[in-house]
Structures are given as structure tokens and as C-alpha cells.
Protein backbone atom coordinates (compact mmCIF):
# COMPACT_ATOMS: atom_id res chain seq x y z
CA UNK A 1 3.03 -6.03 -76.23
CA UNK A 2 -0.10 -4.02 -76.45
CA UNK A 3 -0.99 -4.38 -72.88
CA UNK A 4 2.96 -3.15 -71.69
CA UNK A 5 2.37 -0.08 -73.88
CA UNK A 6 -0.97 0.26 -72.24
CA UNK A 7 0.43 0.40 -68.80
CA UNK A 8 3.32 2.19 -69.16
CA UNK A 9 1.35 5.08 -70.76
CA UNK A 10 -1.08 4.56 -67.74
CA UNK A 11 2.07 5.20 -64.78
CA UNK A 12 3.09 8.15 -67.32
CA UNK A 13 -0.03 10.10 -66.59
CA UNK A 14 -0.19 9.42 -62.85
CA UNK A 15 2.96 11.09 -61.92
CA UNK A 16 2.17 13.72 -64.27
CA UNK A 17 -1.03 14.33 -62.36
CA UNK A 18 0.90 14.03 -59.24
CA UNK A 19 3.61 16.58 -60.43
CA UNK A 20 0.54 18.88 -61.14
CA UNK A 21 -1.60 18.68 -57.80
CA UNK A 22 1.49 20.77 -56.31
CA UNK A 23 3.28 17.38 -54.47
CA UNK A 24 6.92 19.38 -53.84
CA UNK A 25 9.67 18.46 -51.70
CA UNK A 26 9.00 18.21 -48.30
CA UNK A 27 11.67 21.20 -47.37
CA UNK A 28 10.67 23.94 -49.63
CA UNK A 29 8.69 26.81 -48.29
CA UNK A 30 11.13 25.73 -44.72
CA UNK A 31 13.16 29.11 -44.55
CA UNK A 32 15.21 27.75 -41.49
CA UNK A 33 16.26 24.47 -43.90
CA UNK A 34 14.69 22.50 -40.53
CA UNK A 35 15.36 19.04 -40.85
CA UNK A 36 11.96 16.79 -40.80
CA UNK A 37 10.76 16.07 -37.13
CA UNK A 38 12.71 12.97 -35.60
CA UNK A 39 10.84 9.64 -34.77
CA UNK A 40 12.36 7.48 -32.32
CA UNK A 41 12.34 3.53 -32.93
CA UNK A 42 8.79 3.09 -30.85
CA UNK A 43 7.36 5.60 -33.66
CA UNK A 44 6.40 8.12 -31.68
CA UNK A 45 7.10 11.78 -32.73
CA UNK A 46 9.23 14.23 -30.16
CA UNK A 47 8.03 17.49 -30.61
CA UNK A 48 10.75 20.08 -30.13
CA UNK A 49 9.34 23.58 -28.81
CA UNK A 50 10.04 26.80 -31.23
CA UNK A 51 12.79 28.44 -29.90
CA UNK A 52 11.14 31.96 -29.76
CA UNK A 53 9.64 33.55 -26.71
CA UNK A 54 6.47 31.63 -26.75
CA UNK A 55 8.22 29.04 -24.77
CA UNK A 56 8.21 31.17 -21.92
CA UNK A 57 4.17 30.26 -21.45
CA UNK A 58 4.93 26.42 -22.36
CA UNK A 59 4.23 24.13 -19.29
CA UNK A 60 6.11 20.67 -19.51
CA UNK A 61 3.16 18.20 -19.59
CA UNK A 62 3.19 15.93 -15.97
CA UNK A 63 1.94 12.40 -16.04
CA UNK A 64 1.11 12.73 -12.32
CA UNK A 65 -1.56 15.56 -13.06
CA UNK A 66 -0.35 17.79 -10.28
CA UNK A 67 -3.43 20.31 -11.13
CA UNK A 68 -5.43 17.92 -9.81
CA UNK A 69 -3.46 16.97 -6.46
CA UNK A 70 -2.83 18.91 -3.30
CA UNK A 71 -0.75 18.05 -0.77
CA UNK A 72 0.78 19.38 2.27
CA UNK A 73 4.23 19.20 2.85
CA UNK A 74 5.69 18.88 6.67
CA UNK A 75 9.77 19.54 7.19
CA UNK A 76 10.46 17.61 10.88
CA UNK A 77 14.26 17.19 10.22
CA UNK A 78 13.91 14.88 13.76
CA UNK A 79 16.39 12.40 15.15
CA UNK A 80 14.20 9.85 16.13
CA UNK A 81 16.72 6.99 17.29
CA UNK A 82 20.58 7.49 18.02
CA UNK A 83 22.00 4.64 19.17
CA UNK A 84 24.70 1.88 18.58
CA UNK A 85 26.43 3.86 15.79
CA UNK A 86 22.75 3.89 14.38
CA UNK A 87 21.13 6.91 13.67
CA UNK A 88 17.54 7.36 11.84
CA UNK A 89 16.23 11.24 11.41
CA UNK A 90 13.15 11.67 9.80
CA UNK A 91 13.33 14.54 7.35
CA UNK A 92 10.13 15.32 6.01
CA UNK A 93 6.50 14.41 5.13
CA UNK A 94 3.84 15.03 2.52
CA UNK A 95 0.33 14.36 2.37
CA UNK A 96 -1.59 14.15 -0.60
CA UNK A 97 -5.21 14.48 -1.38
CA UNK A 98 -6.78 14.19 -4.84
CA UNK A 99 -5.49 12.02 -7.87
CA UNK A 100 -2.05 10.56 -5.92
CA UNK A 101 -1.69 6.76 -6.06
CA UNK A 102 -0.10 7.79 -2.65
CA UNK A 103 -1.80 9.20 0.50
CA UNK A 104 1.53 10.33 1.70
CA UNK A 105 5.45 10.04 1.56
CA UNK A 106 7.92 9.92 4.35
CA UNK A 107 11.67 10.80 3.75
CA UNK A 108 14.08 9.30 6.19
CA UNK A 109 17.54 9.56 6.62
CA UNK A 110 19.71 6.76 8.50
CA UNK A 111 23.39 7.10 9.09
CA UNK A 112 25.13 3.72 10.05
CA UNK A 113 28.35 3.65 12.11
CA UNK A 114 28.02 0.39 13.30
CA UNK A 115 29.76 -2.72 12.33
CA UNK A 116 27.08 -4.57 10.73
CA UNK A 117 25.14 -3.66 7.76
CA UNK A 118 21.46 -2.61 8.71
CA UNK A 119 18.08 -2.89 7.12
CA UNK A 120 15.56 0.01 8.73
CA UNK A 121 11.92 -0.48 8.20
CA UNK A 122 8.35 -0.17 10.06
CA UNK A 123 7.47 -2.24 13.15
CA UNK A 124 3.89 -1.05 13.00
CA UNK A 125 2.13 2.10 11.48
CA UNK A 126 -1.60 3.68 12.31
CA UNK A 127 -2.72 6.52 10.54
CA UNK A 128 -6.03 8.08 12.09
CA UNK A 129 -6.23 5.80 14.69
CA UNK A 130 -6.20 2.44 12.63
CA UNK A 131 -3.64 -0.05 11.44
CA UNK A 132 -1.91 0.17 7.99
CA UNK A 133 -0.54 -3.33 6.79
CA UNK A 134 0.85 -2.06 3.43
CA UNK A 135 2.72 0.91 4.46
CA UNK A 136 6.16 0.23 3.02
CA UNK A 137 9.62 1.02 4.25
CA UNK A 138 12.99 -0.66 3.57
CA UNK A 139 16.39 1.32 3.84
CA UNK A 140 19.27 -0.93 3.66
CA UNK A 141 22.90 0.02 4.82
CA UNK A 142 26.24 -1.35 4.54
CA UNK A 143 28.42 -0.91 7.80
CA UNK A 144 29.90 2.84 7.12
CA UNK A 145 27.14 4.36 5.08
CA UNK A 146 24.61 7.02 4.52
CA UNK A 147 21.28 6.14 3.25
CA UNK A 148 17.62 8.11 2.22
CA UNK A 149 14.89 6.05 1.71
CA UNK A 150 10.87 7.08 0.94
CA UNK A 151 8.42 5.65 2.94
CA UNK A 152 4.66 5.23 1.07
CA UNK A 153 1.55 5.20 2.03
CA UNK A 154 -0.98 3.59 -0.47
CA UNK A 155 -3.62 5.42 -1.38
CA UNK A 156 -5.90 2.15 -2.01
CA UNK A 157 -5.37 1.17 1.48
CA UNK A 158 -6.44 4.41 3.35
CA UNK A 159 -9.23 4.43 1.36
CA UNK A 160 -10.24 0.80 2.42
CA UNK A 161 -9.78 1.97 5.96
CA UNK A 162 -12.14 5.38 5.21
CA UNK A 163 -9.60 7.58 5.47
CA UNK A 164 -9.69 10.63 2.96
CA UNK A 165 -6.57 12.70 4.55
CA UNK A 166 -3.98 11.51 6.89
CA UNK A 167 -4.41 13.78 10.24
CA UNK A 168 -2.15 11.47 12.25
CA UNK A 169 0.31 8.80 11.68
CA UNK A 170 1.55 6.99 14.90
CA UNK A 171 4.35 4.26 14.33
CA UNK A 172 7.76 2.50 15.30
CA UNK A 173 10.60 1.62 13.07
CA UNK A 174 12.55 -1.62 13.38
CA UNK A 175 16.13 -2.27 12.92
CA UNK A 176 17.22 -5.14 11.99
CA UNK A 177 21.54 -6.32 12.31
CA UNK A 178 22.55 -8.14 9.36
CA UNK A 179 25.28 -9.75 11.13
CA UNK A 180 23.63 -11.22 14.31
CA UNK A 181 20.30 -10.66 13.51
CA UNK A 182 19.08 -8.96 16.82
CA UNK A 183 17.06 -5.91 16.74
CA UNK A 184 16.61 -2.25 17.84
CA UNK A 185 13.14 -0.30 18.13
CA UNK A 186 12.88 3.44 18.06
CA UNK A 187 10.24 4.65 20.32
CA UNK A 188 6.74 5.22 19.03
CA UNK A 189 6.86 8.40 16.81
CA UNK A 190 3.69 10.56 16.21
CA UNK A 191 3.56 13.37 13.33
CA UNK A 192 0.44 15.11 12.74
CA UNK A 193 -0.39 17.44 9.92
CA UNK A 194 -2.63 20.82 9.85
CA UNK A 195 -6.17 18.78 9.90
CA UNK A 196 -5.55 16.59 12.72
CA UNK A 197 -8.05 18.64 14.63
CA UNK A 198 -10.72 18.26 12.02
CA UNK A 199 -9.86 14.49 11.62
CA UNK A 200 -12.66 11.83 12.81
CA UNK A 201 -11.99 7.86 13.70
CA UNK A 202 -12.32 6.11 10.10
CA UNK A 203 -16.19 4.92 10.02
CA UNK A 204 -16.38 1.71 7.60
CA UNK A 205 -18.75 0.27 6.45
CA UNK A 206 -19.79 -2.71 8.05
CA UNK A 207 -22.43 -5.91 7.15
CA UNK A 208 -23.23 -6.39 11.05
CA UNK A 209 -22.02 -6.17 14.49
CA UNK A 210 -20.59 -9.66 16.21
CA UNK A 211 -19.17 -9.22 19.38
CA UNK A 212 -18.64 -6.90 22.39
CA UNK A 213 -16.87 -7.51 25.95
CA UNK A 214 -14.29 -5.79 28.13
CA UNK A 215 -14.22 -2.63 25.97
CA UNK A 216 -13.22 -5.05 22.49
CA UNK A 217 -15.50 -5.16 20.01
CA UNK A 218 -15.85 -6.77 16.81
CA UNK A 219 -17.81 -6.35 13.49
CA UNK A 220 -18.30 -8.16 10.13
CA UNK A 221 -16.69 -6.38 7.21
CA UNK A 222 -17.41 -8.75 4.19
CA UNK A 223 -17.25 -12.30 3.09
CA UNK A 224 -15.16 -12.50 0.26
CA UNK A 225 -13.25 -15.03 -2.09
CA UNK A 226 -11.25 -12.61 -4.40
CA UNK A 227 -8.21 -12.80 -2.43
CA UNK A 228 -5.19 -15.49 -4.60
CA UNK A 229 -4.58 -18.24 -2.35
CA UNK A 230 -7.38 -18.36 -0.31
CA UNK A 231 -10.51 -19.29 -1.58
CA UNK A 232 -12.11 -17.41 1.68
CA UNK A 233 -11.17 -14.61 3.34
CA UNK A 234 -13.14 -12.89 6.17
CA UNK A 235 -12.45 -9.35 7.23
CA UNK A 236 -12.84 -8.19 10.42
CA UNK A 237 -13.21 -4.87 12.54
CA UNK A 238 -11.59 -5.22 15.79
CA UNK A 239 -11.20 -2.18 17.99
CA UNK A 240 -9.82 -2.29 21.55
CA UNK A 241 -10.79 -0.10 24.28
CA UNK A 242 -8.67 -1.19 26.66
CA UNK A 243 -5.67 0.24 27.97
CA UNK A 244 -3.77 -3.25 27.04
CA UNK A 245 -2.20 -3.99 23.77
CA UNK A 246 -3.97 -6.90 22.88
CA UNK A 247 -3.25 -9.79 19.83
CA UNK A 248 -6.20 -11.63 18.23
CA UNK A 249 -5.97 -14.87 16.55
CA UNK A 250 -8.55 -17.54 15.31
CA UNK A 251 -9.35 -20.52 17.23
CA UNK A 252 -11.47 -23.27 16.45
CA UNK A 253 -13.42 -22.50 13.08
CA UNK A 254 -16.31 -24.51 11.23
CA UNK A 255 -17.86 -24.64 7.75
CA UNK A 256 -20.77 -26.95 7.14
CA UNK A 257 -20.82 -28.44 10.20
CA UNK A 258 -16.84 -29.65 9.26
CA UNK A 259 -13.87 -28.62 11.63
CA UNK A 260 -11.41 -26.75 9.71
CA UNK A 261 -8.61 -24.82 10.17
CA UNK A 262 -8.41 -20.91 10.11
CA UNK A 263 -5.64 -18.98 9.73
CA UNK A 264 -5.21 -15.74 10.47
CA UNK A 265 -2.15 -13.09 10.30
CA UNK A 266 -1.14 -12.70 14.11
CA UNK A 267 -0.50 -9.03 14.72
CA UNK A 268 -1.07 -6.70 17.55
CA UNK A 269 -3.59 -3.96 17.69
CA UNK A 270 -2.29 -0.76 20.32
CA UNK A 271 -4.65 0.16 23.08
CA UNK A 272 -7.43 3.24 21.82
CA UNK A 273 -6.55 1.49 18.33
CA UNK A 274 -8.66 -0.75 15.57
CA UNK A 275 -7.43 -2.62 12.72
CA UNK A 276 -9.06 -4.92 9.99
CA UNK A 277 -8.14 -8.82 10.79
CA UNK A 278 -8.52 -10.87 8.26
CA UNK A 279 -9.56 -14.73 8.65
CA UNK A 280 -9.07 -17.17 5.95
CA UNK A 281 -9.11 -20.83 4.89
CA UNK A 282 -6.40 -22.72 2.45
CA UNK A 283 -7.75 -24.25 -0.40
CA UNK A 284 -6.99 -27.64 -0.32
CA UNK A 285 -8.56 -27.72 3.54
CA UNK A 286 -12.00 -26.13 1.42
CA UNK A 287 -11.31 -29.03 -1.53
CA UNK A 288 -11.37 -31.42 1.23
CA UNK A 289 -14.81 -31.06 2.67
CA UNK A 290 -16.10 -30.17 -0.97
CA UNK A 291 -16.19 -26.07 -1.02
CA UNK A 292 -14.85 -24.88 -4.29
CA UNK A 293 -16.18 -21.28 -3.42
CA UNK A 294 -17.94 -19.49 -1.55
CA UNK A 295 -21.90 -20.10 -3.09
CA UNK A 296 -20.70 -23.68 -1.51
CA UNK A 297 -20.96 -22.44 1.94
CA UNK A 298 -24.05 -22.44 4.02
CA UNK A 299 -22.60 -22.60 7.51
CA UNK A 300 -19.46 -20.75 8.45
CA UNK A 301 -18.69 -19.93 11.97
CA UNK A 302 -15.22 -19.61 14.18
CA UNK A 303 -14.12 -18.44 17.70
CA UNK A 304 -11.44 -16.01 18.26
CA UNK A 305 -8.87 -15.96 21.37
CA UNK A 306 -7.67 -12.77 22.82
CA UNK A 307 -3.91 -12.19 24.48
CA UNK A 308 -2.43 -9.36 25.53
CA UNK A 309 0.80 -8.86 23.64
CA UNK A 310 2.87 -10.00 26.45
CA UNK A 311 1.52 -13.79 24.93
CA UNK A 312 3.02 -12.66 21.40
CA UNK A 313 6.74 -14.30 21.13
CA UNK A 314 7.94 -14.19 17.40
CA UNK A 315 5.52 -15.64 15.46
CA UNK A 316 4.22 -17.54 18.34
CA UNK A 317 1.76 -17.35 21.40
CA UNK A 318 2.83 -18.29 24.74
CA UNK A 319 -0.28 -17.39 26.60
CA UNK A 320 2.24 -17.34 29.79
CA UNK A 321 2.62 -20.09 33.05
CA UNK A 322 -0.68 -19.21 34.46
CA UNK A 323 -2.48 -18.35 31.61
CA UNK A 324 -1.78 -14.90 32.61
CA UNK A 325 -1.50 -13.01 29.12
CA UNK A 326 -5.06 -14.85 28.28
CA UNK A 327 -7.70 -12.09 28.15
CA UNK A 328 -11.34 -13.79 26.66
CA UNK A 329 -12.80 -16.00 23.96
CA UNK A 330 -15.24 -14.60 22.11
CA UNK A 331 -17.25 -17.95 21.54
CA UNK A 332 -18.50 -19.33 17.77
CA UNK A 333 -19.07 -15.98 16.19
CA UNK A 334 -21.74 -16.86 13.12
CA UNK A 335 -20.65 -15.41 9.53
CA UNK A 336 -22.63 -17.67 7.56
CA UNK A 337 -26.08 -19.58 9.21
């Protein structure tokens, strides 16, 4: 009993001493009779601005940091392609520089009278005189219909290919009949911004040069296994001089002394144009012959044959009757000796 007096006595002179340190409810000394700030279920507080005339120097805070970005925006408002109730106008595009995830954004507009629904995307796309593989487009629309779709440009890829500011971006859009499946092509389309007479061909950085003949020439990027689903991957420079569109694929590859396959992405690069080709090997071929990565390698050589893009069919090569799209073979380039 003692010890239930003693603690009730003890809770007594706590809230007294709370009561005296001035604790008072939480809406006196609020004029306005403001209700208490509102939390939403994650927690977080929203903070409503005073409703005075301060607000007229309040700035909405921007998660994309505009400060820090500049850009340059280009209205073109161009039909590019009219034809088969298909018609594809490119509006308008901006080029970024500075903290943008993007290097640049392309708005374009396709109208679609035709009797099939449509999807509209990119054929092929260079930006300062080299080849963009992750530029993104796809526009889809149903027989009837009006569409607007945003093109984008990642930033992480232009830097790759040592390109700070886009001065030029050359490319063709493909469109693609949902019904039969056949295709239409607009003509190549070139928009250049305010630099393009400051802009240089991208220099990148490259380990060491491996081949040159008949105004191609090639040149080691890196070695590298950090790519999923290849254990690894070889990147290439390969610029063409010639006034030929030409297509470059691997041939017959090696790695310790072992015959292996190499595969390669088959795509075209445009005469006065370079792109980075990449060369790779699965990994169950590597399991096979014992390389788990690439500190297992201490040979690692392959040749690569060179079409025109007459030879390119599909996904295939048909170097022609006479061999007559067939333009060299570069030998057993050495990557690892």
C-alpha cells in the first residue's frame, strides 16, 4: 500500500511541474485559430505558404534544378513525311547542357489517316557525326488518330560518345503498319542548333589503334566484362571514310587459342560517319573453354568482315551473287596477346 501511495504522489508532482514550465495548448497565442499543419500518411509535413504578399518572392522548389541547366530551344514545326494517310511533322527541339539526365528532347507530331494502326519510331540517329543506339522514340497510333510523342536523347550516352552539346542530329524515322507489317522511311532529316559551327567530331578516348584500309579505320575502346549477359564485351571505334554505307560484323574470333563464337549487333554505319561496335561472347560458350571472366583470358583475338549495306537484308547478310556487296576483312585483329 505504501509503495501505491508513493507513486501516485510521485505522477502528482510531475504534471504539476509540467503545468508550471508553461506546457499550454498547442492553439493559444494562434490569433487566426489555424488548425495544426497537416501530415499526410508517408509523414511528411506540407507546408502551406502565408497568404500575405511575401508569396509574391516565393519560387516553387524544382526537382530538376533548372538554375543549373541551360538549354536551347529550336521551333521547326516541319512536315517531314506525308504520305499514305501518314503524316509525321516535327515540332520542336531542345538541347540541354548542364545537370539534364537528357542531352535533348524532340517533339513530334504524327497524324494517321490510314487504315492500319501505326507505330513511328527511329531507323537510325547520329548526333555530331556518330551513332546513337539509345536514342528512344515510339509513337503509336490507332487508324484515325492524332498522336505527340517526345523523343530523348540520353545524356549518359552522348557523354560516352564525347559529346558535351548536340550541334547536329542527322536521322530517319521508321514506320511501321500494324496490319501488314510493311514499312515506310522518311528521308534523312538534319536539324542543327546555334553551335553547330563551333562543334568538333567527338574525340574518345581510345586504348590503341587496330586497323586501317580503304579509308575504314578501327580502334580499341576497352575490354570490359560489366555488361549482364555477356561475360565479355569489346567496344570498338569504327569510322568510315568512304562514300559507301558500310555494315561490320565479326567473323571468326579466338580466346586461348579456342575457336569461339562472337557476336556482334549488325548495324550500319553512314558514309563520313563512326559509331562504337560492340563485340561480345555468351557465357556458356566462355564456361565451355573454362573463362569465368575476364583475368581468365590471356589470348583474345577476332577478324571482322566488311559489306556495304546493300549485303544487309533484315537481320541477315547476303553478301550478293558475286560477292559484290563484300568490301575487306580486316584479318585477326589482337585485343588480348
Amino acid at each position: 500500500m505504501k509503495k501505491i501511495v508513493i507513486l501516485m504522489i510521485i505522477i502528482a508532482f510531475a504534471l504539476t511541474m509540467l503545468n508550471s514550465c508553461g506546457i499550454e495548448d498547442e492553439n493559444i497565442g494562434n490569433e487566426h485559430n489555424d488548425p495544426p499543419p497537416v501530415t499526410q500518411d508517408d509523414g511528411v509535413e506540407e507546408i502551406s505558404l502565408p497568404l500575405n504578399d511575401e508569396t509574391d518572392d516565393y519560387t516553387q522548389p524544382d526537382s530538376h534544378n533548372h538554375d543549373n541547366i541551360q538549354k536551347e530551344e529550336i521551333s521547326i514545326n516541319n512536315i517531314v513525311h506525308d504520305q499514305d494517310g501518314v503524316k509525321v511533322t516535327i515540332e520542336s527541339l531542345t538541347i540541354y547542357t548542364g545537370l539534364s539526365s537528357y542531352g535533348a528532347e524532340m517533339i513530334i507530331h504524327v497524324d494517321n489517316n490510314s487504315e492500319s494502326s501505326i507505330i513511328t519510331k527511329f531507323d537510325w540517329v547520329y548526333a555530331n557525326d556518330i551513332r546513337l543506339d539509345s536514342a528512344y522514340l515510339s509513337i503509336r497510333n490507332g487508324s484515325g488518330t492524332n498522336e505527340t510523342g517526345v523523343a530523348e536523347f540520353p545524356r549518359y550516352e552522348l557523354t560516352e560518345r564525347g559529346i558535351d552539346v548536340i550541334g547536329e542530329l542527322v536521322f530517319v524515322l521508321e514506320i511501321t503498319n500494324e496490319t501488314d507489317w510493311t514499312y515506310q522511311y522518311t528521308q534523312p532529316i538534319t536539324i542543327q542548333s546555334s553551335v553547330t559551327e563551333n562543334i568538333k567530331r567527338p574525340q574518345l578516348a581510345t586504348q590503341r589503334f587496330l586497323f586501317e584500309q580503304d579509308d575504314i579505320s578501327i580502334s580499341l575502346i576497352d575490354t570490359t566484362d560489366r555488361y549482364i549477359g555477356s561475360t565479355i564485351t569489346i567496344n570498338l571505334l569504327i569510322e568510315n571514310n568512304m562514300e559507301r554505307e558500310i555494315v561490320v560484323l565479326a567473323s571468326d574470333a579466338k580466346v586461348n587459342d579456342n575457336n569461339i563464337e562472337a557476336l556482334a549487333s549488325i548495324s550500319s554505319i553512314l558514309p563520313g560517319k563512326m559509331a562504337i561496335n560492340q563485340i561480345s561472347f555468351s557465357n556458356s560458350d566462355l564456361e565451355e573453354i573454362k573463362i569465368n571472366d575476364i583475368t581468365d583470358i590471356e589470348k583474345l583475338a577476332f577478324d571482322l568482315a566488311i559489306y556495304d549495306s546493300e549485303a544487309l537484308v533484315g537481320f541477315f547478310i547476303n553478301p550478293g551473287t558475286n560477292n559484290e556487296h563484300y568490301v575487306l576483312n580486316t584479318g585477326m585483329l589482337e585485343i588480348i596477346s
